[in-house]
Protein backbone atom coordinates (compact mmCIF):
# COMPACT_ATOMS: atom_id res chain seq x y z
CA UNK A 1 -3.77 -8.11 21.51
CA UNK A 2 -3.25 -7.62 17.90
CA UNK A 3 -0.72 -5.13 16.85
CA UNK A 4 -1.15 -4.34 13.07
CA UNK A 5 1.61 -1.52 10.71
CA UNK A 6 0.17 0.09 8.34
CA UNK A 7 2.03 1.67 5.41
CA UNK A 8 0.67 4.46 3.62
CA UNK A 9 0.35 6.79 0.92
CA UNK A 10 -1.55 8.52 -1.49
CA UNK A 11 -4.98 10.00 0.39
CA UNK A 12 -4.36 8.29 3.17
CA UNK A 13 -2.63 11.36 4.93
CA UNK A 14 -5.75 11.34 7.40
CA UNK A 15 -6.40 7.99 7.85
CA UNK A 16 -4.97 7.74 11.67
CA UNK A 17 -6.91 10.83 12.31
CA UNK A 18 -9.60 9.27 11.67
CA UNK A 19 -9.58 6.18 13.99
CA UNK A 20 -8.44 8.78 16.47
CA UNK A 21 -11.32 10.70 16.14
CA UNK A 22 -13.59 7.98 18.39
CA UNK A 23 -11.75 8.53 20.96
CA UNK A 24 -9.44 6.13 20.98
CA UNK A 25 -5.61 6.63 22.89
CA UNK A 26 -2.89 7.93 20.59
CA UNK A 27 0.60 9.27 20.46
CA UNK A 28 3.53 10.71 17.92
CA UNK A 29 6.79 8.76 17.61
CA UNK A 30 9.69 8.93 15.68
CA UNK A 31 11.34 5.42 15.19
CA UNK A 32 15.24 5.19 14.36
CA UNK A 33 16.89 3.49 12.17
CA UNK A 34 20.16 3.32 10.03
CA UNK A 35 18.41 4.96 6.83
CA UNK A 36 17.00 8.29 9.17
CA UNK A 37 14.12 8.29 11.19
CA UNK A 38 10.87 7.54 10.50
CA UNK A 39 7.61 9.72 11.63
CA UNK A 40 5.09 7.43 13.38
CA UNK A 41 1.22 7.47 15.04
CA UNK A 42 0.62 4.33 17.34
CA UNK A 43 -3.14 3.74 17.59
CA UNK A 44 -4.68 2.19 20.57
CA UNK A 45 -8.19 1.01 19.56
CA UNK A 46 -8.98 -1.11 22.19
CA UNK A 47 -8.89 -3.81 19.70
CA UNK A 48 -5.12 -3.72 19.46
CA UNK A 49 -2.68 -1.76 18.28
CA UNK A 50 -2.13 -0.09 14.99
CA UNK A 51 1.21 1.93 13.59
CA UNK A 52 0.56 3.52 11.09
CA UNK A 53 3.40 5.33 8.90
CA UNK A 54 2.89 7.77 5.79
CA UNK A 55 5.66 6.22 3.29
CA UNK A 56 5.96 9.58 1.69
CA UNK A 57 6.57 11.59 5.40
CA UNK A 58 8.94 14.64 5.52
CA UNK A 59 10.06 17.32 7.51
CA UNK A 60 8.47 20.38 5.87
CA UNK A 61 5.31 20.84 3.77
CA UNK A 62 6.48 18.95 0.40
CA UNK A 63 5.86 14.71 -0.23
CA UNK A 64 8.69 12.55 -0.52
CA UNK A 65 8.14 11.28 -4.53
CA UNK A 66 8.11 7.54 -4.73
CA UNK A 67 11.63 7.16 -6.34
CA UNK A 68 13.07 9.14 -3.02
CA UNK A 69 11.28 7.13 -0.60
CA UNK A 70 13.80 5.36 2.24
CA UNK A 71 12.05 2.10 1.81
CA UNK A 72 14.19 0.39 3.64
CA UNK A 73 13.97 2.86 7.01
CA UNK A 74 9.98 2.71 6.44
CA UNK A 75 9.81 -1.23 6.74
CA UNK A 76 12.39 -1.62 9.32
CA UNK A 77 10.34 1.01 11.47
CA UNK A 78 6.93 -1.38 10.65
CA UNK A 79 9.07 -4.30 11.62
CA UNK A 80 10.32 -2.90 15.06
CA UNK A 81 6.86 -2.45 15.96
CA UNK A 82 7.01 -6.62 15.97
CA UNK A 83 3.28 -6.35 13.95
CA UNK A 84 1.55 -9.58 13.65
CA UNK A 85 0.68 -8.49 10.06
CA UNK A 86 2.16 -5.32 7.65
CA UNK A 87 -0.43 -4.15 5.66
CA UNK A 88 0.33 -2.01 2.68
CA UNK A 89 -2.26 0.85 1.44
CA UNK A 90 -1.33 1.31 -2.55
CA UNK A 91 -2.87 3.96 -4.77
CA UNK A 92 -3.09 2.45 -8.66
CA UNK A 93 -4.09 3.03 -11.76
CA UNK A 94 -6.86 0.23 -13.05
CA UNK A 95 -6.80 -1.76 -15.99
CA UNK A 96 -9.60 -3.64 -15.07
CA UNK A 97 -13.28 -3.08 -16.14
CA UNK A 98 -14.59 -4.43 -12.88
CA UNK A 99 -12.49 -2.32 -10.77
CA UNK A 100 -13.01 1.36 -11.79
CA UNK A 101 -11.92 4.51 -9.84
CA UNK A 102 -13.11 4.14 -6.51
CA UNK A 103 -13.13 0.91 -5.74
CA UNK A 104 -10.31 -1.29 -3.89
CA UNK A 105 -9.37 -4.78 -4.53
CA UNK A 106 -6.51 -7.09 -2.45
CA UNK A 107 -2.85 -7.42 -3.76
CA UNK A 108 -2.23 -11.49 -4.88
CA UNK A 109 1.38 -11.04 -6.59
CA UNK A 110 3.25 -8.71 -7.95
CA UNK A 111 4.99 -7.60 -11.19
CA UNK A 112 8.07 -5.88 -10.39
CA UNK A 113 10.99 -5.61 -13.48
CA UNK A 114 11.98 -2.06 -11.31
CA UNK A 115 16.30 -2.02 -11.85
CA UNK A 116 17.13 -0.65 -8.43
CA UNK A 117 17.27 -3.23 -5.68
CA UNK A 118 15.76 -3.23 -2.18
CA UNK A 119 17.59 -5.30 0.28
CA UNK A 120 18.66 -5.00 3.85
CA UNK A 121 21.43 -7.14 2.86
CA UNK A 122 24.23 -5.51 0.83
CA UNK A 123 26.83 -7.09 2.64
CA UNK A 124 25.72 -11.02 2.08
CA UNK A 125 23.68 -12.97 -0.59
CA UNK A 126 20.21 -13.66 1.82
CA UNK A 127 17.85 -14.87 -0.94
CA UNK A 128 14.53 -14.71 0.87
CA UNK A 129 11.38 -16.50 -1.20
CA UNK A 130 8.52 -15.03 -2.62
CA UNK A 131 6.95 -17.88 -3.72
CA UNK A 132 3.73 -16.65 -1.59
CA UNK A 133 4.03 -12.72 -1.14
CA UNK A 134 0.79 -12.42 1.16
CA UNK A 135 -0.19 -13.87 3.73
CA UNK A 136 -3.46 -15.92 2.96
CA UNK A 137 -5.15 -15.38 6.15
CA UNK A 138 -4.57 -11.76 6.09
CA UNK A 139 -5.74 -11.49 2.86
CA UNK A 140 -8.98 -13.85 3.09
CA UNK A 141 -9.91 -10.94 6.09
CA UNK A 142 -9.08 -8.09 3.62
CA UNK A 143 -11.56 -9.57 0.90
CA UNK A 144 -14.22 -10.21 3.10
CA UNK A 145 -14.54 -6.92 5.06
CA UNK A 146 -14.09 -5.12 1.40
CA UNK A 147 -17.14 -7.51 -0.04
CA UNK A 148 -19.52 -6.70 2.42
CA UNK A 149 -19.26 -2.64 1.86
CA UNK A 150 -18.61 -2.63 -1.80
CA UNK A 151 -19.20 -5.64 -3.25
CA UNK A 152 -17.53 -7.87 -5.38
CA UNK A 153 -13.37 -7.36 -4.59
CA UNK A 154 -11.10 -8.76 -7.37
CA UNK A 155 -7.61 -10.12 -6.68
CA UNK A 156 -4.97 -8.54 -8.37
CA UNK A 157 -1.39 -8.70 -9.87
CA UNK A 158 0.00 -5.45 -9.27
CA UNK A 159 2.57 -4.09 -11.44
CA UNK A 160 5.05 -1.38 -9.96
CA UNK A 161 6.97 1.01 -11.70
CA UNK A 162 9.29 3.84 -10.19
CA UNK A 163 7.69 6.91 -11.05
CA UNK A 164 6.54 10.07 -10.39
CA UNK A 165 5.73 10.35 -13.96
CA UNK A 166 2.24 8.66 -15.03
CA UNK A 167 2.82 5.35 -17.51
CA UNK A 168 2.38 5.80 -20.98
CA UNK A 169 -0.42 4.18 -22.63
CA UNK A 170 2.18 1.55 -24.84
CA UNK A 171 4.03 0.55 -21.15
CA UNK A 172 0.15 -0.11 -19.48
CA UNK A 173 -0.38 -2.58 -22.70
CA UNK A 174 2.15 -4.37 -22.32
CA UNK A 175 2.39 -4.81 -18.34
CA UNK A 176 -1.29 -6.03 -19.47
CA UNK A 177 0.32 -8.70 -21.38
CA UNK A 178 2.38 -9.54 -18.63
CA UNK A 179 -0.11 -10.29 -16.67
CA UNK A 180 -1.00 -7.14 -14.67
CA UNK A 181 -4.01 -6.10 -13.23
CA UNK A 182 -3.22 -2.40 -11.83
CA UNK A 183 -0.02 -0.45 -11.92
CA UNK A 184 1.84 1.79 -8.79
CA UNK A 185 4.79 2.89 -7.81
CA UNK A 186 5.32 1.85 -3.96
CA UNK A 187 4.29 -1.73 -3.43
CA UNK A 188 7.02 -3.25 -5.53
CA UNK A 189 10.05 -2.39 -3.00
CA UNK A 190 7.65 -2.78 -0.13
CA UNK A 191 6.88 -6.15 -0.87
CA UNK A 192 10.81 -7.04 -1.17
CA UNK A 193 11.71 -5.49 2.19
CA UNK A 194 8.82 -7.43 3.70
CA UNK A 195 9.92 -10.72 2.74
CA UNK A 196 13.44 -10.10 4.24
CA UNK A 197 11.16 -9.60 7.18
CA UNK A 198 9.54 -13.05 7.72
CA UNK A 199 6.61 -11.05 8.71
CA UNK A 200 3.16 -11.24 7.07
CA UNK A 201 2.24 -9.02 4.71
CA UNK A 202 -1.31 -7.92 2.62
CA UNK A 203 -1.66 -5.80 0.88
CA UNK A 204 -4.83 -3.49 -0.75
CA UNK A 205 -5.03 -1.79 -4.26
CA UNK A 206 -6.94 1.76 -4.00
CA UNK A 207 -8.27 2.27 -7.53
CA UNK A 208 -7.69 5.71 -8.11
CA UNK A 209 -7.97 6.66 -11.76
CA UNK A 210 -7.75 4.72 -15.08
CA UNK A 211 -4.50 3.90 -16.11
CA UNK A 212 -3.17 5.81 -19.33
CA UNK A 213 -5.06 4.99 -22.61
CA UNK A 214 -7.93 2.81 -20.53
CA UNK A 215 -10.40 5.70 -19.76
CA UNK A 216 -13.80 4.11 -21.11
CA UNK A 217 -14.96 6.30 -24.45
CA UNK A 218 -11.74 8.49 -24.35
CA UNK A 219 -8.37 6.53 -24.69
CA UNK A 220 -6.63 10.03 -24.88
CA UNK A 221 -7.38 11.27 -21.36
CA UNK A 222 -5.27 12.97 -18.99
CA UNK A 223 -4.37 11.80 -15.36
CA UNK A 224 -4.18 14.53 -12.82
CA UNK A 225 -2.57 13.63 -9.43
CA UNK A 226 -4.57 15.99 -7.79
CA UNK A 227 -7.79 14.09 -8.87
CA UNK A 228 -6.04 10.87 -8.12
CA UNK A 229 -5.32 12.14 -4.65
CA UNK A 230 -9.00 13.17 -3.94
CA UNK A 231 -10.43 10.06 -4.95
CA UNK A 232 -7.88 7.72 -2.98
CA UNK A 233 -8.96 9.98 -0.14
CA UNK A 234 -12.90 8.42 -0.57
CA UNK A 235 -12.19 5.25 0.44
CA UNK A 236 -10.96 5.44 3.73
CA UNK A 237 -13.77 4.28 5.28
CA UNK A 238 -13.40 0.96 2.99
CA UNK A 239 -9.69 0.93 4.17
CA UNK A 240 -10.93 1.44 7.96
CA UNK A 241 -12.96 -1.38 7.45
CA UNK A 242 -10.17 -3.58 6.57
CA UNK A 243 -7.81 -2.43 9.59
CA UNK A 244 -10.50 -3.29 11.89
CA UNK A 245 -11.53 -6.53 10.82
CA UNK A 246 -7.87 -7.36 10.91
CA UNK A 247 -7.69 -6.18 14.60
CA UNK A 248 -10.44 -8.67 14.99
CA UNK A 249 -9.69 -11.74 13.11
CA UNK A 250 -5.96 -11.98 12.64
């Protein structure tokens, strides 16, 4: 049986609802770990098994902003689920003609010049590789089951910076000249910790607004997180789509 972790953010807060909702077996955990615990929903769908964790989770009402995110006590929760794949769910901001708000297109690389480091290992040099972030296989899955309800999914680099403020639109031209595709502020540290990991990781972009200065006919406009919110929530059936074929395939 496949057993799939899912990290999440950014409209996503009902996304475990959701497979619940067909009746499927669930329950609530809280997973330990030396950074604090971590909040947790383990999905049976028959399938196999899905964990899914909201990377911004705390105790009260508020979000966790994505420069206060325990990163490290997220993926090691994932990882003690011993997942055959970690699949990150990103919401970014879209450079990219061909991928406007409200599509979603599958993580190839990613452009992280962040400062802080993420490492489990503070105590000894481990250099882990990152030649190949993704996993292929788990990717190739990812880009078919998004083709064949949305059509055409694009690859992307994925920038990351640390946030919570919005980029400006002089830092979105030049991560475009670097090479960047989209731009967030979670998959960055993610991707790091995974790697420690050994296990596979994918990972999809959620196109959620334009990034600054790349609005089509109006350069100057604003980015509001609560729009950005409401549109990540939209495609959750596209993201469904992608957890089940997983389930499936992997």
């Amino acid at each position: 049986m496949t057993r799939l972790a899912v990290l999440s953010g950014t409209g996503m807060s009902a996304l475990a609802s959701d497979m619940v909702a067909d009746g499927t077996e669930s329950s609530e955990l809280r997973i330990d770990s030396q950074w604090g615990q971590v909040p947790a929903i383990l999905v049976d769908t028959g399938d196999g098994e899905v964990l899914f964790i909201d990377r911004h989770h705390r105790d009260d009402e508020s979000r966790t902003p994505p420069h206060e995110i325990e990163y490290r006590a997220n993926v090691h929760a994932a990882a003690s689920f011993r997942p055959d794949l970690i699949l990150s769910i990103n919401s970014v901001g879209t450079m990219r003609e061909d991928l406007p708000p409200g599509m979603i297109g599958v993580a190839s690389d990613v452009l992280d010049l962040a400062v802080r480091p993420w490492t489990f290992h503070d105590d000894d040099a481990i250099h882990a590789d990152r030649t190949s972030i993704f996993d292929e296989k788990g990717c190739e899955i990812c880009l078919e089951a998004l083709t064949a309800g949305q059509g055409k999914t694009p690859e992307l680099v994925v920038a990351q910076c640390v946030g919570p403020q919005f980029e400006s639109p002089a830092e979105i031209d030049g991560l475009v000249r670097l090479g960047a595709d989209v731009v967030g502020m979670t998959l960055g540290p993610e991707s790091r910790l995974v790697a420690e990991t050994g296990i596979p990781h994918a990972a999809i972009s959620c196109s959620s607004n334009w990034a600054a200065g790349r609005t089509p006919g109006d350069p100057s406009a604003e980015i509001d997180h609560q729009a950005v919110d409401a549109m990540a929530a939209t495609l959750r059936a596209h993201v469904r789509s992608c957890i089940e074929a997983l389930l499936s395939n992997l």
